[in-house]
C-alpha atoms as a PDB file:
ATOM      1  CA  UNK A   1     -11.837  11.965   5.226  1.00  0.00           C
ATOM      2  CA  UNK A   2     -15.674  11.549   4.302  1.00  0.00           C
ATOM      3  CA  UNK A   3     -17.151   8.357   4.832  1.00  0.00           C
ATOM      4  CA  UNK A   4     -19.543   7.549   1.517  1.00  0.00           C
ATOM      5  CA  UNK A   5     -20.382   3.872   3.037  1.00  0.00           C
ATOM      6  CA  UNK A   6     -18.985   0.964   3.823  1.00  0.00           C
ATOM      7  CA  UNK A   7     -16.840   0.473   1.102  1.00  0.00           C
ATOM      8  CA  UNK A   8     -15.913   3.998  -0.135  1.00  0.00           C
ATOM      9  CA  UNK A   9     -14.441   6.628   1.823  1.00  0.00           C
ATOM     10  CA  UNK A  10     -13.168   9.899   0.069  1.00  0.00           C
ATOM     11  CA  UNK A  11      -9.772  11.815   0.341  1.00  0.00           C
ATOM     12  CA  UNK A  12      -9.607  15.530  -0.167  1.00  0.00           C
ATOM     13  CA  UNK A  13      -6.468  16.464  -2.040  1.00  0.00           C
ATOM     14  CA  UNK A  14      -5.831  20.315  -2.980  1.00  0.00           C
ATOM     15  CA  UNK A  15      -8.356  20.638  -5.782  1.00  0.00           C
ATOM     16  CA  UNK A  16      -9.389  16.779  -6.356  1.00  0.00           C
ATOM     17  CA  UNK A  17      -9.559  13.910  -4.526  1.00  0.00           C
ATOM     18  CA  UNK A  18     -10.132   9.882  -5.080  1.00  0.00           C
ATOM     19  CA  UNK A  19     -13.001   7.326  -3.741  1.00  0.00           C
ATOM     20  CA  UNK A  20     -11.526   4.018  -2.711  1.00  0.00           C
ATOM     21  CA  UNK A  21     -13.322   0.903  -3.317  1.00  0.00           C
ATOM     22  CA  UNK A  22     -12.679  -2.542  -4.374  1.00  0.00           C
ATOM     23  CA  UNK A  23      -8.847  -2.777  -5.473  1.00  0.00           C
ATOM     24  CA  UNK A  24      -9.765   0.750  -7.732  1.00  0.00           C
ATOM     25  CA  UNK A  25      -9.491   4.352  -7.154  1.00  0.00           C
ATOM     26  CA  UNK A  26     -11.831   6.953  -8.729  1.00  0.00           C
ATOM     27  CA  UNK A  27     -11.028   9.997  -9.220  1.00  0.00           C
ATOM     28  CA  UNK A  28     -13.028  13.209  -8.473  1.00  0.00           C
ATOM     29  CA  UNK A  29     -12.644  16.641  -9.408  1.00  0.00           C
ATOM     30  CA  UNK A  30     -13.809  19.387  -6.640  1.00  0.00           C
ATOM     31  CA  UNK A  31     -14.083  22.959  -8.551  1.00  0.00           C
ATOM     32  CA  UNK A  32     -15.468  24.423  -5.062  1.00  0.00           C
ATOM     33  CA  UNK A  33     -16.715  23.808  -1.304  1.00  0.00           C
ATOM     34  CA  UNK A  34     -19.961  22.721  -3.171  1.00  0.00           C
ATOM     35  CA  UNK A  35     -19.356  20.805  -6.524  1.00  0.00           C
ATOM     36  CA  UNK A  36     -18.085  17.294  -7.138  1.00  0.00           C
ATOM     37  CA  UNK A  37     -17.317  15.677 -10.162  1.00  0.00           C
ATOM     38  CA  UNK A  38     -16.430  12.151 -11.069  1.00  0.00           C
ATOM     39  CA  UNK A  39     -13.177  11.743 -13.436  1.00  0.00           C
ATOM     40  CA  UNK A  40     -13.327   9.222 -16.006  1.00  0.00           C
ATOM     41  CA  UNK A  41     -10.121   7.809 -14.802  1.00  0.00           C
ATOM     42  CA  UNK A  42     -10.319   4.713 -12.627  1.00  0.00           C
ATOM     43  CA  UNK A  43      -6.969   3.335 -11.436  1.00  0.00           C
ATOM     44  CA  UNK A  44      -6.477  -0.106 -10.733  1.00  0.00           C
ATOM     45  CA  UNK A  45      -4.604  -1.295  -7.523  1.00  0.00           C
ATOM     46  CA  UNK A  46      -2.105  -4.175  -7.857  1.00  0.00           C
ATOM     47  CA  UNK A  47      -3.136  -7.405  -6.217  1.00  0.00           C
ATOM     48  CA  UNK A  48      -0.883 -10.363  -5.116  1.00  0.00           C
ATOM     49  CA  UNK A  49      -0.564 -13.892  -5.502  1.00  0.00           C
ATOM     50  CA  UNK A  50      -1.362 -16.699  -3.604  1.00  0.00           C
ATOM     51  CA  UNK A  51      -5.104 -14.704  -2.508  1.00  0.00           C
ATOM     52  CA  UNK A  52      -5.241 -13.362   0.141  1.00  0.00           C
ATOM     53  CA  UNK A  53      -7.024  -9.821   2.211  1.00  0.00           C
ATOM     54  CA  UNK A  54      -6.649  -7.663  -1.124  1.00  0.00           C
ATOM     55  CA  UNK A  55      -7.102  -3.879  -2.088  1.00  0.00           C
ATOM     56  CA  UNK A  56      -6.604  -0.339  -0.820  1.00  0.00           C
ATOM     57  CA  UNK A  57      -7.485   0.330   2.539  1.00  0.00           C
ATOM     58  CA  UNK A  58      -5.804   3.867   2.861  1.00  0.00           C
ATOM     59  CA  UNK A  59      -4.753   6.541   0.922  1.00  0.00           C
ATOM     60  CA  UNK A  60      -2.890  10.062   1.126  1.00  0.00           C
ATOM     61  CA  UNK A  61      -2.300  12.777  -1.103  1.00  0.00           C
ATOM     62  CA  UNK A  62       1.397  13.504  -2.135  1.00  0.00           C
ATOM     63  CA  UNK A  63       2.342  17.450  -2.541  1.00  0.00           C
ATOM     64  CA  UNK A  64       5.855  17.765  -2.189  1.00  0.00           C
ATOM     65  CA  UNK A  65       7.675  17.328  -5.756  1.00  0.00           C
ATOM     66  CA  UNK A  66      10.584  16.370  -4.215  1.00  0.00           C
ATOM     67  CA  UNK A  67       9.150  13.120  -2.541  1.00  0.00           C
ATOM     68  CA  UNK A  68       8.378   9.268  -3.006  1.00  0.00           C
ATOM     69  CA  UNK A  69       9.873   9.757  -6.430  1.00  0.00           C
ATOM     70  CA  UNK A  70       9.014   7.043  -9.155  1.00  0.00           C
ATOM     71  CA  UNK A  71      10.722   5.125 -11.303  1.00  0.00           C
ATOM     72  CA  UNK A  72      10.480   7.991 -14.250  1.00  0.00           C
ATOM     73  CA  UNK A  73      11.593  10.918 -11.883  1.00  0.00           C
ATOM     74  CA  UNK A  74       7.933  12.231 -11.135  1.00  0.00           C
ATOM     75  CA  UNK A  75       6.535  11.946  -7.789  1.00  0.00           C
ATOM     76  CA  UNK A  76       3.912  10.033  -6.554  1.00  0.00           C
ATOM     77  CA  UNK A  77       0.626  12.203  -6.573  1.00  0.00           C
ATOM     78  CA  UNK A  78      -1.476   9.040  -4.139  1.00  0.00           C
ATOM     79  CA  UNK A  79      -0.117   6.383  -2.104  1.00  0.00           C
ATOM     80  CA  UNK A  80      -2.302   3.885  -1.365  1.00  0.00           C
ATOM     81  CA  UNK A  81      -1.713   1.191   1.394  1.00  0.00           C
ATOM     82  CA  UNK A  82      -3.103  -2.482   0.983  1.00  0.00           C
ATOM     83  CA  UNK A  83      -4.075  -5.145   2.838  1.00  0.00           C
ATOM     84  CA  UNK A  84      -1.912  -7.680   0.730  1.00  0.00           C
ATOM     85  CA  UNK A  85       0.940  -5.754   2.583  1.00  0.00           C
ATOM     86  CA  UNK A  86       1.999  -3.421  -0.002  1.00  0.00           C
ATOM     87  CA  UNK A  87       2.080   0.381  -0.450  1.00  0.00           C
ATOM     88  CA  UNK A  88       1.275   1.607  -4.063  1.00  0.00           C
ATOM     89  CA  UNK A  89       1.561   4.265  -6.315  1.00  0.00           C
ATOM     90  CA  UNK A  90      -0.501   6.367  -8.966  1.00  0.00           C
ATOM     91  CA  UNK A  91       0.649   9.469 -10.894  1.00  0.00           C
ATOM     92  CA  UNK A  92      -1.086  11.181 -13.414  1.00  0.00           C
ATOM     93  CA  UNK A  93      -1.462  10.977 -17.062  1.00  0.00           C
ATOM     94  CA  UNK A  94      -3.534   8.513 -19.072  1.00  0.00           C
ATOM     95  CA  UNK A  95      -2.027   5.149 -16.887  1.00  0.00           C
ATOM     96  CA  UNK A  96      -4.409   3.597 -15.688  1.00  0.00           C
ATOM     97  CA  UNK A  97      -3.021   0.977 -12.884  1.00  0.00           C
ATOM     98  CA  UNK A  98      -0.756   1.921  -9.619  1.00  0.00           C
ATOM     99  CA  UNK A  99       2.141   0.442  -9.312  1.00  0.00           C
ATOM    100  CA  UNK A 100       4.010  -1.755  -6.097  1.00  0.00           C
ATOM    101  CA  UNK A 101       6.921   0.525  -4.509  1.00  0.00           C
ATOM    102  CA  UNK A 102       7.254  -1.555  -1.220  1.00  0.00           C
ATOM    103  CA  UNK A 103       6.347  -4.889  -0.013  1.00  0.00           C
ATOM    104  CA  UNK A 104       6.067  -5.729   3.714  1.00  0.00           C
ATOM    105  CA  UNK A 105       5.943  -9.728   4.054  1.00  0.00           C
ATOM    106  CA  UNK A 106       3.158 -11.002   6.790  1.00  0.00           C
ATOM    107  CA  UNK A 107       1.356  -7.114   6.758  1.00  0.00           C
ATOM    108  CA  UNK A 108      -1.700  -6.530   5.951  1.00  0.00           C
ATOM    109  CA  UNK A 109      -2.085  -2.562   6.224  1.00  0.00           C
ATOM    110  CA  UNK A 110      -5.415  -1.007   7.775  1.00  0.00           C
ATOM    111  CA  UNK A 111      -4.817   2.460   7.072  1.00  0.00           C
ATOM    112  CA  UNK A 112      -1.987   5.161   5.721  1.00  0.00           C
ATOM    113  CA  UNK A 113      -0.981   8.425   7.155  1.00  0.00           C
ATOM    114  CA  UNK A 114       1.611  11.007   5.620  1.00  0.00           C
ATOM    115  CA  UNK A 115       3.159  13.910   7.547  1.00  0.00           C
ATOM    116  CA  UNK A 116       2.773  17.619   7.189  1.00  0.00           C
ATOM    117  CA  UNK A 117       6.100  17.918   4.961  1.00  0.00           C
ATOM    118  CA  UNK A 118       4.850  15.026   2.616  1.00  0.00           C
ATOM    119  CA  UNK A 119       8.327  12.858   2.855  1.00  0.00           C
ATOM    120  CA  UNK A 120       7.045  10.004   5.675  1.00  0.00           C
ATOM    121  CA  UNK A 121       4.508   7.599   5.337  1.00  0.00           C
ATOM    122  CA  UNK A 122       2.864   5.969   8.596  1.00  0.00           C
ATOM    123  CA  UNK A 123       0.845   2.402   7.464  1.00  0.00           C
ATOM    124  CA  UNK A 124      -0.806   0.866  10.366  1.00  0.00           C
ATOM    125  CA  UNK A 125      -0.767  -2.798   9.912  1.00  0.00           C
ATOM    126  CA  UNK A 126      -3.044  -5.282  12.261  1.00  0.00           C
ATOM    127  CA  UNK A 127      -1.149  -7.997  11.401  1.00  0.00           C
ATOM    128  CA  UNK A 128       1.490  -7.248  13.538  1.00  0.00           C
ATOM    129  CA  UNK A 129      -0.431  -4.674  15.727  1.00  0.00           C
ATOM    130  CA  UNK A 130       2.505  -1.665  14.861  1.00  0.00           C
ATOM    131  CA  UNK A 131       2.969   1.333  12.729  1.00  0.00           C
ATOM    132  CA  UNK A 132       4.968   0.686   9.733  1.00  0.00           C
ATOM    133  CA  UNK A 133       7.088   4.044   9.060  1.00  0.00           C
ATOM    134  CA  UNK A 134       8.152   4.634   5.089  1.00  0.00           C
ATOM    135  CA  UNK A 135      10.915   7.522   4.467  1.00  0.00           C
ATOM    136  CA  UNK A 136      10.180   9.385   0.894  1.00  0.00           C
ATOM    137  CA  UNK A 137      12.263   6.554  -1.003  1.00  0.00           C
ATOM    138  CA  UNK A 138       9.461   3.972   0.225  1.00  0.00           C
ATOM    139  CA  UNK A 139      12.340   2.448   2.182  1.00  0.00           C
ATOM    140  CA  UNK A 140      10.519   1.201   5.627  1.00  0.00           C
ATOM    141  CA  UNK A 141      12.616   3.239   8.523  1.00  0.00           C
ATOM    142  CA  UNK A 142      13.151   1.483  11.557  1.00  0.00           C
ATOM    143  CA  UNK A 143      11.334   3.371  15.175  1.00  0.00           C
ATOM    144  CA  UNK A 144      12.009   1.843  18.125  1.00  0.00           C
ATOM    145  CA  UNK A 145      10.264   2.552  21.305  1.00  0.00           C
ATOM    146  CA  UNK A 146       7.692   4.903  19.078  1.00  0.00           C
ATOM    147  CA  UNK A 147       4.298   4.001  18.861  1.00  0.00           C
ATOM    148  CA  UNK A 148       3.759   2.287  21.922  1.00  0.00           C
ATOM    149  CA  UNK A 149       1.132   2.434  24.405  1.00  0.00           C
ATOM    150  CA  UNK A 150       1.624   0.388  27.271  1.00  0.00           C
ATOM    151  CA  UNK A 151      -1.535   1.435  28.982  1.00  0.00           C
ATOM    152  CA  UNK A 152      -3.662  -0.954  26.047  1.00  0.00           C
ATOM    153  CA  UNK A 153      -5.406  -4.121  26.859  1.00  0.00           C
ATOM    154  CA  UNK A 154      -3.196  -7.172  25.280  1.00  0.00           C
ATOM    155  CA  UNK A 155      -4.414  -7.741  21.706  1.00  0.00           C
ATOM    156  CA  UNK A 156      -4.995  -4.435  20.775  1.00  0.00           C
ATOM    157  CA  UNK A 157      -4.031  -3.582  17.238  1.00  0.00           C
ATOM    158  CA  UNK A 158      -3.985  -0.019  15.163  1.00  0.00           C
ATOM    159  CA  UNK A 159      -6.524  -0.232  12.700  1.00  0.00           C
ATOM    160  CA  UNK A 160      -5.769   3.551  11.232  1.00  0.00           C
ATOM    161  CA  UNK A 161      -3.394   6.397  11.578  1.00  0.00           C
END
């Protein structure tokens, strides 16, 4: 990842990539090492109700066609994890807004990873201060004993994978 600022940080993806900002995703075209261009597509990232910590705060690239399949067959092409405690979905085409595929109650995700085979997803939430693991069916997968390090000081949380 790139960090823009603040409040945008950039994902390379194959041949394009997206900017995250407030509760929206741009996307970006890169041709070459050198050229970037802005997509006129902006997704929109699903917020929840009551308010509270809102919009992406991770995202990962999906390239395995066979993984975190959507409703309609096709496969996710970026997962984004929230801070409301969800992990969302975009694919391409002319849509316009991700869409909720899992819903962890009391999380409030800091960051998303995705292994080298594209079928696990690893959200770190500091809610809870663990790693959240998410097979290819969005379907959290339970880890014990695995991502522990006993050596921390008491109240430290993951903040990113």
């Amino acid at each position: 990842m790139i960090e823009l600022s603040a409040s945008k940080t950039l994902l390379l993806a194959a041949i394009s990539f997206g900017a995250v900002s407030t509760n929206v995703a741009t996307l970006y075209a890169v041709p070459d090492s050198t050229n970037v261009t802005e997509k006129s597509l902006t997704v929109s990232i699903p917020t929840t109700f009551p308010p509270a910590p809102q919009g992406p705060s991770g995202q990962v690239a999906n390239t395995n066609s066979s993984s975190f399949k959507l409703g309609d067959g096709s496969s996710a092409l970026f997962i984004f994890a929230n801070l409301n405690g969800t992990i969302s979905t975009w694919n391409s085409g002319n849509e316009s807004a991700a869409t909720t595929e899992a819903t962890i109650p009391g999380a409030s995700f800091a960051g998303l990873a995705i292994n080298q085979a594209d079928t696990m997803l690893y959200a770190a939430t500091d809610a809870t201060g663990a790693i959240d693991v998410f097979n290819s069916s969005f379907v959290k997968v339970n880890t014990p004993g695995k991502f522990v390090d006993p050596r921390l000081p008491k109240g430290y949380v993951p903040f990113n994978v």
